[in-house]
N, C-alpha and C. Protein backbone atom coordinates (compact mmCIF):
# COMPACT_ATOMS: atom_id res chain seq x y z
N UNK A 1 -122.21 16.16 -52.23
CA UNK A 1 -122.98 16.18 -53.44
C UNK A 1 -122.66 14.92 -54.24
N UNK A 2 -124.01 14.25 -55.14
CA UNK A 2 -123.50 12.92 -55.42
C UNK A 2 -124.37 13.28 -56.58
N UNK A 3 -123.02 13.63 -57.86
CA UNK A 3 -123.69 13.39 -59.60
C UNK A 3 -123.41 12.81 -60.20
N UNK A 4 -124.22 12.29 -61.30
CA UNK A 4 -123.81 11.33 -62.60
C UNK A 4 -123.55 12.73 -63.84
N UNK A 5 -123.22 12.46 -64.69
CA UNK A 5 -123.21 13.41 -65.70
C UNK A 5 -123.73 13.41 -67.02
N UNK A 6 -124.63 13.43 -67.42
CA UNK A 6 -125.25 12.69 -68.56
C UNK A 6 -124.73 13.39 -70.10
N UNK A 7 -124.50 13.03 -71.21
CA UNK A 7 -124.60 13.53 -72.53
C UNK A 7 -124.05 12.69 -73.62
N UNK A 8 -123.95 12.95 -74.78
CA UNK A 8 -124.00 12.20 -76.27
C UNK A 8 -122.26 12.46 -75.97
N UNK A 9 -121.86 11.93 -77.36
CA UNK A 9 -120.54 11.81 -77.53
C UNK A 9 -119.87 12.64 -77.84
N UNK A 10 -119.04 13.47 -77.20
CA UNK A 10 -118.35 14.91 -77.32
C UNK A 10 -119.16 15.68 -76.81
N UNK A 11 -120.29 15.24 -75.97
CA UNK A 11 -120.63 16.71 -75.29
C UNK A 11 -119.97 18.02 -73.95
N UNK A 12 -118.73 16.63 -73.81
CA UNK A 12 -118.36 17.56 -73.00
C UNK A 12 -117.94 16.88 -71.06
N UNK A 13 -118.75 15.89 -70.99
CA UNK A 13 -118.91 15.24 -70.03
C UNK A 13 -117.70 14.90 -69.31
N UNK A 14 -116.56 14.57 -69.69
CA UNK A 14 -115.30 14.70 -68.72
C UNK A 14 -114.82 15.63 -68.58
N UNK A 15 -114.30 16.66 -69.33
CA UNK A 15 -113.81 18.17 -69.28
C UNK A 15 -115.28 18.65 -67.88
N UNK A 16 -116.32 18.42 -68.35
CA UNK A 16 -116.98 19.44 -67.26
C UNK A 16 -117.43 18.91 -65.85
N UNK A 17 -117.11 17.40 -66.10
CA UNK A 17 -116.73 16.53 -64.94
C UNK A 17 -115.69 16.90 -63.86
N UNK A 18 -114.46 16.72 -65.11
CA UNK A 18 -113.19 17.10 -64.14
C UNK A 18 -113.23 18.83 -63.62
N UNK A 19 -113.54 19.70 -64.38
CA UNK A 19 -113.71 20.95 -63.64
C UNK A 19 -114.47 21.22 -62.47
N UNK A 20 -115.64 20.25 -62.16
CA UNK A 20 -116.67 20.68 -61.28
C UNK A 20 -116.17 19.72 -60.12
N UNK A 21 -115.02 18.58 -60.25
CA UNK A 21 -114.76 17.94 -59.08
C UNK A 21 -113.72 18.28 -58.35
N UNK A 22 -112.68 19.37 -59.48
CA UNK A 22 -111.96 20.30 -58.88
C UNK A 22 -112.42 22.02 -58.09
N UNK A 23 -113.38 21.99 -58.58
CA UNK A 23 -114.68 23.30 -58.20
C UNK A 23 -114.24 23.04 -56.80
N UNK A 24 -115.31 21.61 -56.39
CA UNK A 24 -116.41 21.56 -55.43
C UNK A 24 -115.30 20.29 -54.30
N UNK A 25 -114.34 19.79 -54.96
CA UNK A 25 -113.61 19.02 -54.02
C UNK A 25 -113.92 17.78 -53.98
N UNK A 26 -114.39 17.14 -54.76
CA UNK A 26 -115.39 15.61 -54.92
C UNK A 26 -114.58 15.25 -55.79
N UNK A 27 -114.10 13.28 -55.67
CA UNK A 27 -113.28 12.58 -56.65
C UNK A 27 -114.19 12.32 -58.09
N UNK A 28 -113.89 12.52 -58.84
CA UNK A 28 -114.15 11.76 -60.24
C UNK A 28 -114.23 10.69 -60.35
N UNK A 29 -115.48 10.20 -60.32
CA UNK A 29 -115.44 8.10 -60.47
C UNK A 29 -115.62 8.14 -62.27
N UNK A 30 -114.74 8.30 -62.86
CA UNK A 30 -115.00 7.72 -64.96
C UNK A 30 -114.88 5.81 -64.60
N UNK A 31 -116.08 5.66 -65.22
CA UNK A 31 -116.41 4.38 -65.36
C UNK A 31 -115.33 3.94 -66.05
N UNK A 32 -114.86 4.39 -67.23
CA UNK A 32 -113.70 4.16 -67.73
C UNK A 32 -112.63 3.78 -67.60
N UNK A 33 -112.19 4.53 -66.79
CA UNK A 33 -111.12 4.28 -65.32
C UNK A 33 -110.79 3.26 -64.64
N UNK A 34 -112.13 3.45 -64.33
CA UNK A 34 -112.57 2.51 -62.76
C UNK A 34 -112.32 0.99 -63.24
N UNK A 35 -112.72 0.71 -64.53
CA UNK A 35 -112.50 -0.04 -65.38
C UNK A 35 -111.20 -0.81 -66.02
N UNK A 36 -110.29 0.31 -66.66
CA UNK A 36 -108.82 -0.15 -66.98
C UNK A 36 -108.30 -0.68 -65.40
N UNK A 37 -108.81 0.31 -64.66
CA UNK A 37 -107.99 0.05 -62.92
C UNK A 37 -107.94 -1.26 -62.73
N UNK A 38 -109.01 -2.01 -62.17
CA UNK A 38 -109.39 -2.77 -62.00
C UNK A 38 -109.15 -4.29 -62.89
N UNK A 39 -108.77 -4.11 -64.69
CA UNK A 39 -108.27 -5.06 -65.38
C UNK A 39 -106.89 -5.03 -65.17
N UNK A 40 -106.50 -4.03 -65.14
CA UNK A 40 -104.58 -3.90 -64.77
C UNK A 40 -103.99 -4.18 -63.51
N UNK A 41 -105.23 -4.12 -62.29
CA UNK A 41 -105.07 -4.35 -61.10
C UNK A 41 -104.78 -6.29 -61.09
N UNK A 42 -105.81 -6.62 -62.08
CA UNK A 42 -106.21 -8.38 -62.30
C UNK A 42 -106.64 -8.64 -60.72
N UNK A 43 -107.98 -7.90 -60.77
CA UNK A 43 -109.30 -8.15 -59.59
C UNK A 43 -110.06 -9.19 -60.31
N UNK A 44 -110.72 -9.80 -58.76
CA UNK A 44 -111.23 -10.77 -59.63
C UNK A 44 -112.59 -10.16 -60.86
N UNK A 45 -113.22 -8.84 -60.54
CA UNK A 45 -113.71 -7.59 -61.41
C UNK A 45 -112.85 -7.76 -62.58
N UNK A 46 -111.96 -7.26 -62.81
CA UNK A 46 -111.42 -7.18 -64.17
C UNK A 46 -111.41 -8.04 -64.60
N UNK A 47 -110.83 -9.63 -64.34
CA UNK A 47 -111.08 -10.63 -64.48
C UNK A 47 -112.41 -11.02 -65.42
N UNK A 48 -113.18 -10.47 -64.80
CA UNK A 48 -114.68 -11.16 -65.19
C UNK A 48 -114.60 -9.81 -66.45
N UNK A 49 -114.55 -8.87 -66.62
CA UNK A 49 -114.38 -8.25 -67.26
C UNK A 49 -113.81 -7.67 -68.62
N UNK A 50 -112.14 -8.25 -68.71
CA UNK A 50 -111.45 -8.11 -69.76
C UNK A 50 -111.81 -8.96 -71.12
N UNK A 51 -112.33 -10.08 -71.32
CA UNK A 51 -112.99 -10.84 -71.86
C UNK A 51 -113.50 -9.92 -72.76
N UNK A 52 -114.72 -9.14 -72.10
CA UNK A 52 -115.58 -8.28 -72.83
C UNK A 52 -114.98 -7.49 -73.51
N UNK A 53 -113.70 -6.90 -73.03
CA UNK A 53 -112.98 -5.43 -73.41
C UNK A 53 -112.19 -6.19 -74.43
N UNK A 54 -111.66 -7.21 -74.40
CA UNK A 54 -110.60 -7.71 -75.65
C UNK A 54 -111.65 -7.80 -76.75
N UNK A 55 -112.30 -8.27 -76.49
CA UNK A 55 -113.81 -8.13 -78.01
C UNK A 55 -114.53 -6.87 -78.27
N UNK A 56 -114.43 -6.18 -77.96
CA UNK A 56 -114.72 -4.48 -78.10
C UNK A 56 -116.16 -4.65 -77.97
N UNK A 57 -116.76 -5.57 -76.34
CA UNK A 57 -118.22 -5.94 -76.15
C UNK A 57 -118.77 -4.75 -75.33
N UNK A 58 -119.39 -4.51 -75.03
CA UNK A 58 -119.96 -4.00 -73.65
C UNK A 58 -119.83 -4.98 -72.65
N UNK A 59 -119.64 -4.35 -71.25
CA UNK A 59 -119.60 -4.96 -70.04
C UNK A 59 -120.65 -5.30 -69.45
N UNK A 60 -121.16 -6.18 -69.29
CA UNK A 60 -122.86 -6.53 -69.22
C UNK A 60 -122.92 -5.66 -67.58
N UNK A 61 -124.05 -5.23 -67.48
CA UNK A 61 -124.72 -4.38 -66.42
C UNK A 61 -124.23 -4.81 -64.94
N UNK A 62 -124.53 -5.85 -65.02
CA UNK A 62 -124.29 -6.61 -63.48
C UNK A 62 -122.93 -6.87 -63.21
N UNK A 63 -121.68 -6.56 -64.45
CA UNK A 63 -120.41 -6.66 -63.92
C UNK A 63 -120.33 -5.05 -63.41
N UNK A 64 -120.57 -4.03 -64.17
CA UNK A 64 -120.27 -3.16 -64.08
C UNK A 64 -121.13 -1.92 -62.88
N UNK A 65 -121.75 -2.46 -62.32
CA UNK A 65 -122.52 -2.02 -60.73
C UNK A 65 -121.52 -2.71 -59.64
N UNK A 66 -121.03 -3.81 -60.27
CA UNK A 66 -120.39 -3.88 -59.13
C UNK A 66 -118.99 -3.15 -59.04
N UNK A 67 -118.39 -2.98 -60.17
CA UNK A 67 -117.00 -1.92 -60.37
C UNK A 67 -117.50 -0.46 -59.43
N UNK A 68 -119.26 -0.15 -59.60
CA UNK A 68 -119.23 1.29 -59.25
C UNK A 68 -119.34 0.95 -57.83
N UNK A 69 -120.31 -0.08 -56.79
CA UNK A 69 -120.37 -0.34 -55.68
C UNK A 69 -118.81 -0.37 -55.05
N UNK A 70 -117.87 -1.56 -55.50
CA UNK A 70 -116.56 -1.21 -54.64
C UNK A 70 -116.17 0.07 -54.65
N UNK A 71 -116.49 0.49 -55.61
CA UNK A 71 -114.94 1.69 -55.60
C UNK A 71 -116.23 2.87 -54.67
N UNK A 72 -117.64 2.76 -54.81
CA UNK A 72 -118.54 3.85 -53.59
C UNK A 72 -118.25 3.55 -52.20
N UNK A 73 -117.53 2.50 -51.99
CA UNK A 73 -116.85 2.10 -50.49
C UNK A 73 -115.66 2.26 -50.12
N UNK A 74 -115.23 3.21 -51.16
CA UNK A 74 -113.83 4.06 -50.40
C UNK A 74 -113.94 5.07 -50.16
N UNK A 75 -113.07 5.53 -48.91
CA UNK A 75 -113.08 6.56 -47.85
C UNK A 75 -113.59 7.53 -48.67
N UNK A 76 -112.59 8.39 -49.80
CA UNK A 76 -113.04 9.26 -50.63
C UNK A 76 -113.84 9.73 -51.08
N UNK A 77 -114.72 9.02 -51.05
CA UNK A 77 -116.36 9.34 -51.73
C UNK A 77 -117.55 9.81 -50.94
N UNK A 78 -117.15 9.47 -49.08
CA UNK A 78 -118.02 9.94 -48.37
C UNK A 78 -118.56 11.24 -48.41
N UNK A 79 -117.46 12.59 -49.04
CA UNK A 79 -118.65 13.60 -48.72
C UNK A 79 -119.04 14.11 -50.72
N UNK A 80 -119.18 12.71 -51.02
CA UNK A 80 -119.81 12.67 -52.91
C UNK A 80 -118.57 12.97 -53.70
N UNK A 81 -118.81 12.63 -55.02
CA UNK A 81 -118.28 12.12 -56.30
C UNK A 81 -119.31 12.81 -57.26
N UNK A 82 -118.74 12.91 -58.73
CA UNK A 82 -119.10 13.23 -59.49
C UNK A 82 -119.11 11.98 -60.57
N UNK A 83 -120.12 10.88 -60.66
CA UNK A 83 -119.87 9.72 -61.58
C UNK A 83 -120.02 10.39 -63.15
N UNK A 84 -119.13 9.49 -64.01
CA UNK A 84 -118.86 9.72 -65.55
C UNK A 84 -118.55 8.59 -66.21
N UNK A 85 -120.00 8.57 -67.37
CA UNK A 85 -120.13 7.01 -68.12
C UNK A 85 -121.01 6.10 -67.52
N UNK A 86 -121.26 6.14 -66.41
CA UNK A 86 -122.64 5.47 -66.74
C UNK A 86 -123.70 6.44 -65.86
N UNK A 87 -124.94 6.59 -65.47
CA UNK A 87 -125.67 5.29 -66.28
C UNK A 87 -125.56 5.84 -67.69
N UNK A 88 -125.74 5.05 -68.50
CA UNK A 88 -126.45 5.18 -70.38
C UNK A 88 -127.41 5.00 -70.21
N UNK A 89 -128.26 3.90 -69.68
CA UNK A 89 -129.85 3.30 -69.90
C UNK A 89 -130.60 3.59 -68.26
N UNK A 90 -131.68 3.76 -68.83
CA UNK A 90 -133.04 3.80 -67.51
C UNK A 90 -132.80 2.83 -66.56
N UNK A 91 -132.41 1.74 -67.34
CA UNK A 91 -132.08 0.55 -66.47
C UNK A 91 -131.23 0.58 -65.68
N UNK A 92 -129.96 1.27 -66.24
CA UNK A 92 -128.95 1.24 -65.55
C UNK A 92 -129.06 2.64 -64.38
N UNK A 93 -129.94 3.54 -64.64
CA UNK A 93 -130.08 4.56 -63.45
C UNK A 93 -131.30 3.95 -62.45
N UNK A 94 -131.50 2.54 -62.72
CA UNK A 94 -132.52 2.33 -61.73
C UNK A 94 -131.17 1.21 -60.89
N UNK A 95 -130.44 0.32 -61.41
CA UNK A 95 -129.89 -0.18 -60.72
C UNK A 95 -128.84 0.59 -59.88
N UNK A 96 -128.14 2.05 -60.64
CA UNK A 96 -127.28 2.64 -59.71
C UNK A 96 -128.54 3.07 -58.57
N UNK A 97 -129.54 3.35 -58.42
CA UNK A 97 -130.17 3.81 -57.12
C UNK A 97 -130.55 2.54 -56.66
N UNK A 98 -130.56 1.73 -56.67
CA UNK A 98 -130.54 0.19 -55.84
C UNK A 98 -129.46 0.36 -55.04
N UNK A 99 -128.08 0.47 -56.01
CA UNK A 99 -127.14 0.14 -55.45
C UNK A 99 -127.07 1.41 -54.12
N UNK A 100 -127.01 2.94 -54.38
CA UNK A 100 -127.10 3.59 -53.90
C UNK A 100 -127.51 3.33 -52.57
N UNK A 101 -129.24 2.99 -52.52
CA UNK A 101 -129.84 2.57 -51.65
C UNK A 101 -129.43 1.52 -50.43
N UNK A 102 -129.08 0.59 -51.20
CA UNK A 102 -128.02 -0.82 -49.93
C UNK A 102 -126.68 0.39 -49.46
N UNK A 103 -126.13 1.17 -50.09
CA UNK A 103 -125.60 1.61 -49.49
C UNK A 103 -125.70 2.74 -48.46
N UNK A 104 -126.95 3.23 -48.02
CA UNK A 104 -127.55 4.52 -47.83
C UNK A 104 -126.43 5.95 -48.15
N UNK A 105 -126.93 6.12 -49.61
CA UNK A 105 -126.40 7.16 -50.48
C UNK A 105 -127.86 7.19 -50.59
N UNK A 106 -127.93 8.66 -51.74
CA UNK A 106 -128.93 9.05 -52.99
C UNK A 106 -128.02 10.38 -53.90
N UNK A 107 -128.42 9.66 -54.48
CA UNK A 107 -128.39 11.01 -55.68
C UNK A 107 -128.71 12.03 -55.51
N UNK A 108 -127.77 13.03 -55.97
CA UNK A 108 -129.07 14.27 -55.98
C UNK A 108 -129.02 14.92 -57.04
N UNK A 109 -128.27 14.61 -58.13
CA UNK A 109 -128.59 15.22 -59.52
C UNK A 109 -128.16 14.43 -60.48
N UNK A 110 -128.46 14.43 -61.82
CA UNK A 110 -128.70 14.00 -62.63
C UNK A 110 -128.53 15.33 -63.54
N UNK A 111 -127.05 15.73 -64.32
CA UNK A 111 -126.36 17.00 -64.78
C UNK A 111 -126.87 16.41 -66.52
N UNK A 112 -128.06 16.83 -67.22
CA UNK A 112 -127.68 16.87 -68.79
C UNK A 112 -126.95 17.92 -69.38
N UNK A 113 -125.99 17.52 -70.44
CA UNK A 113 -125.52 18.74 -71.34
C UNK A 113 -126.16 18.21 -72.38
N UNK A 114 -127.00 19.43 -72.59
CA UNK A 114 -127.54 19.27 -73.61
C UNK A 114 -127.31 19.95 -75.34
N UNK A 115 -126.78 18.79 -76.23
CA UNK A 115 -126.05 19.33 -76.94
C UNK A 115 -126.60 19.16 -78.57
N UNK A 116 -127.04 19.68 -79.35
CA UNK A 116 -127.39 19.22 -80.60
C UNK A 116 -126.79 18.61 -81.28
N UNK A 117 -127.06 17.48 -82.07
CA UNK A 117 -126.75 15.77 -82.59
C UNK A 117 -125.64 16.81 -83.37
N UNK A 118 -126.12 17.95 -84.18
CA UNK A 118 -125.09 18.21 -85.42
C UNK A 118 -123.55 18.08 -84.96
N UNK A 119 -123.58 19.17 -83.49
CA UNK A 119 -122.63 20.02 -82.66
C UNK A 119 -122.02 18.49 -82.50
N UNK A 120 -122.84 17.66 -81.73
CA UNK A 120 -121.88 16.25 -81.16
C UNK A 120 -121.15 15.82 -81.83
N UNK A 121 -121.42 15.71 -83.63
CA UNK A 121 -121.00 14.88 -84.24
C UNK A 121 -119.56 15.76 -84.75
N UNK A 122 -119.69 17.17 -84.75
CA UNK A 122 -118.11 18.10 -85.06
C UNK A 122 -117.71 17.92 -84.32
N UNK A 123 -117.80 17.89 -83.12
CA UNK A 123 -117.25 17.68 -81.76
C UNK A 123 -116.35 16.66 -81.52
N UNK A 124 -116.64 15.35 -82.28
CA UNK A 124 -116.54 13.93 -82.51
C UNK A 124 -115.36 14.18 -83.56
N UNK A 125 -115.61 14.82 -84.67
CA UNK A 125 -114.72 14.20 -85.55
C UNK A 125 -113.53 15.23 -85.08
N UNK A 126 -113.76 16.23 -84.58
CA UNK A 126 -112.31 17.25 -84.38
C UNK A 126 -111.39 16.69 -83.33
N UNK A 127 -111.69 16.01 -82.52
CA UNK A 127 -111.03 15.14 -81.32
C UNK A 127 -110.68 14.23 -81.48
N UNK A 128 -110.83 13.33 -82.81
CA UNK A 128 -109.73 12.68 -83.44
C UNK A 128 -109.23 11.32 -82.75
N UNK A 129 -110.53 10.91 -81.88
CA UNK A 129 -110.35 9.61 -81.40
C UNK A 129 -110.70 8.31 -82.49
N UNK A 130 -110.30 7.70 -81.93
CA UNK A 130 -110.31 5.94 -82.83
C UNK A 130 -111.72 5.56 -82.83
N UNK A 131 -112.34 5.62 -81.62
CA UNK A 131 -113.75 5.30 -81.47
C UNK A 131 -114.95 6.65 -82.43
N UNK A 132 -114.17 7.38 -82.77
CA UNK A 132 -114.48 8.60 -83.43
C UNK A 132 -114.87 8.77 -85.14
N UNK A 133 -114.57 7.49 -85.47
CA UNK A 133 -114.11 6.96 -87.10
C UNK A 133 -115.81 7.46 -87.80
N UNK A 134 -116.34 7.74 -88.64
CA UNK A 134 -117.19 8.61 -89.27
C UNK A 134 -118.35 7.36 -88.50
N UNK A 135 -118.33 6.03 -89.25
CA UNK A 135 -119.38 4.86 -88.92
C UNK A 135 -119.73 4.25 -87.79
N UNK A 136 -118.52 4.77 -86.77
CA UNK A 136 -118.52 4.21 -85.57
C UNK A 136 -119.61 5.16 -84.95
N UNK A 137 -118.73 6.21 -85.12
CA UNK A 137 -119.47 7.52 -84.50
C UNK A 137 -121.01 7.94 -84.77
N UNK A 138 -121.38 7.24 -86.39
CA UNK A 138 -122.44 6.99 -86.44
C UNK A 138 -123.49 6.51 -85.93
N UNK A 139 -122.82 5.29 -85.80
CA UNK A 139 -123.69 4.21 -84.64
C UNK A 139 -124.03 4.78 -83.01
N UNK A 140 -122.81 5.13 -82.40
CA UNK A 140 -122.75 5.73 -81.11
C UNK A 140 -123.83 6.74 -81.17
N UNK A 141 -123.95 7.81 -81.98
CA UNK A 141 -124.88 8.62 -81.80
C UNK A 141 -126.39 8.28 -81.94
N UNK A 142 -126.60 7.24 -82.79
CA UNK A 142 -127.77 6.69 -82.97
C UNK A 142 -128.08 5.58 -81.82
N UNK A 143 -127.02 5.30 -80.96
CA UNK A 143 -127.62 4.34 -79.90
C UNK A 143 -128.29 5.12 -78.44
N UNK A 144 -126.79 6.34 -78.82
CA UNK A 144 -127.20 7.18 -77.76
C UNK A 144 -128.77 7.86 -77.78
N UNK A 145 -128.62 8.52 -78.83
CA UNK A 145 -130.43 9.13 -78.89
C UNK A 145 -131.53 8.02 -78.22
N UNK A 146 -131.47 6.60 -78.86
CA UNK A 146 -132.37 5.98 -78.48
C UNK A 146 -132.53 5.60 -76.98
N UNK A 147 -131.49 5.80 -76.36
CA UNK A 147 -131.30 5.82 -74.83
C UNK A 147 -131.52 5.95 -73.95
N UNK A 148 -131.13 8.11 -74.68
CA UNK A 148 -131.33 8.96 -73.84
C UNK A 148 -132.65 9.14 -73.22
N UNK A 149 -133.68 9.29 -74.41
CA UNK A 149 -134.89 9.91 -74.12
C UNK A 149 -135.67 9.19 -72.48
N UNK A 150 -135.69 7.62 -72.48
CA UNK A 150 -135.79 6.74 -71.54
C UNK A 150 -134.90 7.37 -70.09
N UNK A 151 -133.67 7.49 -70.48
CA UNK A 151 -132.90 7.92 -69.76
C UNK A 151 -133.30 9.29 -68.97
N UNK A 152 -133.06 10.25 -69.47
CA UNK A 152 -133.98 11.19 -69.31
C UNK A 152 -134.96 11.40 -68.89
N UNK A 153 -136.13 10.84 -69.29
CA UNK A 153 -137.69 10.58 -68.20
C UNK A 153 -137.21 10.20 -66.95
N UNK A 154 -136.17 8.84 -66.97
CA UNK A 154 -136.41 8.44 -65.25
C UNK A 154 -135.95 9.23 -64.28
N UNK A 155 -134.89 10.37 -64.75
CA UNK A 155 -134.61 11.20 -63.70
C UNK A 155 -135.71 12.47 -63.66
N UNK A 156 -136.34 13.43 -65.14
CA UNK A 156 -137.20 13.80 -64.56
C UNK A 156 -138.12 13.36 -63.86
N UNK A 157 -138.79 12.27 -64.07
CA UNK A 157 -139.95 11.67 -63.36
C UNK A 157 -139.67 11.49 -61.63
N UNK A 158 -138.43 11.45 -61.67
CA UNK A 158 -137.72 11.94 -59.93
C UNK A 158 -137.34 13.17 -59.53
N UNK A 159 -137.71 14.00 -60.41
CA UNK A 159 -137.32 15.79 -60.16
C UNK A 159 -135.60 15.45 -59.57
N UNK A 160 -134.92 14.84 -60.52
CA UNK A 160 -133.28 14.64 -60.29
C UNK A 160 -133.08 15.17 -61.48
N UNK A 161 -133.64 16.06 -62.43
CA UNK A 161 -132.69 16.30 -63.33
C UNK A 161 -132.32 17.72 -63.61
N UNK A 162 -131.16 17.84 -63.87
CA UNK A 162 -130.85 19.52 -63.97
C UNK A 162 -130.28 19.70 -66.01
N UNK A 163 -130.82 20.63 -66.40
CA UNK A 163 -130.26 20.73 -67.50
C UNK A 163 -129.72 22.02 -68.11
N UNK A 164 -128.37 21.64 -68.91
CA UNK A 164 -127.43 22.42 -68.87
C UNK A 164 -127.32 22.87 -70.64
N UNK A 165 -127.10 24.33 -70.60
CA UNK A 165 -127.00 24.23 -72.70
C UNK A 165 -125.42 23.96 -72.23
N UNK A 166 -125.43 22.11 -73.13
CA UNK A 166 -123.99 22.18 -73.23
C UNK A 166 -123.02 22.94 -74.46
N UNK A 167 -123.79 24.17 -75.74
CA UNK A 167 -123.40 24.29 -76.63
C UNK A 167 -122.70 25.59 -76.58
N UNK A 168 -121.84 25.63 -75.73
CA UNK A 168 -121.47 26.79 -75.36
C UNK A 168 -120.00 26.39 -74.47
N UNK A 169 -119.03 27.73 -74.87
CA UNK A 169 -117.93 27.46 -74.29
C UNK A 169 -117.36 26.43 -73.18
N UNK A 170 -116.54 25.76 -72.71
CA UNK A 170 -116.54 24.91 -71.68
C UNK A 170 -116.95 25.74 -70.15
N UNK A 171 -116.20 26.92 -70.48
CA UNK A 171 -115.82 27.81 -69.35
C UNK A 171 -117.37 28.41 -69.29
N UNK A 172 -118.36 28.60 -70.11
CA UNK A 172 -119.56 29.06 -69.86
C UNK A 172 -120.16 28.12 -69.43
N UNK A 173 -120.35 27.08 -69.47
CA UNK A 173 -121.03 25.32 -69.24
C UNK A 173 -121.14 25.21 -67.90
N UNK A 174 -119.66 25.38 -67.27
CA UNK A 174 -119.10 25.56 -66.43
C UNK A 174 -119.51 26.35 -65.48
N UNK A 175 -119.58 27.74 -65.68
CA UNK A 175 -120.38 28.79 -64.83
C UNK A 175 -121.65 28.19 -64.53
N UNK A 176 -122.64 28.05 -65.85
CA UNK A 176 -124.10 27.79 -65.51
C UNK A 176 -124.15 26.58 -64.93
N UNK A 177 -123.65 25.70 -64.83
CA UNK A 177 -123.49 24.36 -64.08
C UNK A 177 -123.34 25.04 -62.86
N UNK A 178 -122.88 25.44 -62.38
CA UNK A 178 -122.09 25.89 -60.81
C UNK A 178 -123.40 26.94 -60.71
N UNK A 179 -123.76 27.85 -61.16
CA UNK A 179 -125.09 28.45 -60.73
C UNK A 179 -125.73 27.67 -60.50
N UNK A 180 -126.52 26.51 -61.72
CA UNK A 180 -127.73 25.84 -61.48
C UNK A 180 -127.56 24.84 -59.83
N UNK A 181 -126.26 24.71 -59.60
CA UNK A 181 -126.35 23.46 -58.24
C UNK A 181 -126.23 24.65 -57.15
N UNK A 182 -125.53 25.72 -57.59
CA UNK A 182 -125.64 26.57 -56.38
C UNK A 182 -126.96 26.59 -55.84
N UNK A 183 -128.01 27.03 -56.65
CA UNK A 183 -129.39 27.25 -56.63
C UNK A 183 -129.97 26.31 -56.09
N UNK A 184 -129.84 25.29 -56.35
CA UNK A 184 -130.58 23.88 -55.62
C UNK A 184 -130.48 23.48 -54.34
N UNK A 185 -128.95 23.73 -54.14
CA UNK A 185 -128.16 23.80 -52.68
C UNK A 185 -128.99 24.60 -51.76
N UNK A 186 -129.21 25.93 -52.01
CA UNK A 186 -129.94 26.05 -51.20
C UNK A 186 -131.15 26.23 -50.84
């Protein structure tokens, strides 16, 4: 099984990441990760990379397909992964299925939690991260909305998308996640 995990900020997306890759037996690729790895490793990837991260930039698109391409060419990932953090943009779920494609992978879901802006934003401030600060968090949520919706079409418009009420216990999220792929599975 090969998912991305889609949602706003505090919806939930690593907690129900990491549960469903311990579920189902599939590694966790967090872009995040894959990311520090790779600058601490001093690849020539991070390399091209840290630049951006010392300026608190975004990683322009074309560095960061290639962070997800190496690391989809280890052993581990052959029988699927659960990706976390990207895509964000349409764009970027058209280049992960490029990449996909040279590699003969596909997707087969596209997981929203779907969570109301209010819920995200308590969610946000009770977790008490740095990136979490009232204005930051402001912004994040307002980039995300504008994103998503784009985001969103391109996987329905591929009948890849499954959607989840993320507003509900982890452990309930959790269940209906694991129903809804059960269901598809077969």
């Amino acid at each position: 099984m090969r998912l991305v995990i889609l949602g706003g900020p505090g919806a939930g997306k690593g907690t129900q990441a990491e549960k469903l890759c311990s579920k189902v037996s599939i590694p966790l690729l967090a872009v995040g990760d894959i990311l520090r790895a790779e600058i601490a490793g001093e690849t020539d990837l991070g390399k091209l990379a840290v630049s951006y991260v010392e300026k608190g930039e975004l990683v322009p698109d074309e560095i960061l397909i290639r962070f997800i391409g190496r690391r989809l060419l280890l052993w581990d990932v052959f029988n699927g992964w659960v990706l976390e953090g990207y895509p964000r943009t349409a764009f970027q779920a058209e280049e992960l299925d490029f990449l996909l494609d040279d590699l003969a992978q596909e997707l087969d879901w596209a997981i929203w939690l779907k969570v109301p802006i209010e819920v995200l934003r308590s969610r946000s401030i009770e977790r008490d991260r740095s990136d979490d600060h009232p204005e930051i968090l402001q912004r994040r949520l307002d980039l995300f909305h504008e994103r998503t919706i784009p985001l969103l079409e391109y996987y329905e418009y591929r009948n890849k998308l499954l959607t989840v009420n993320g507003d509900q216990s982890p452990e309930q999220v959790q269940q209906d996640l694991l129903k809804l792929l059960e269901a598809k599975v077969k």
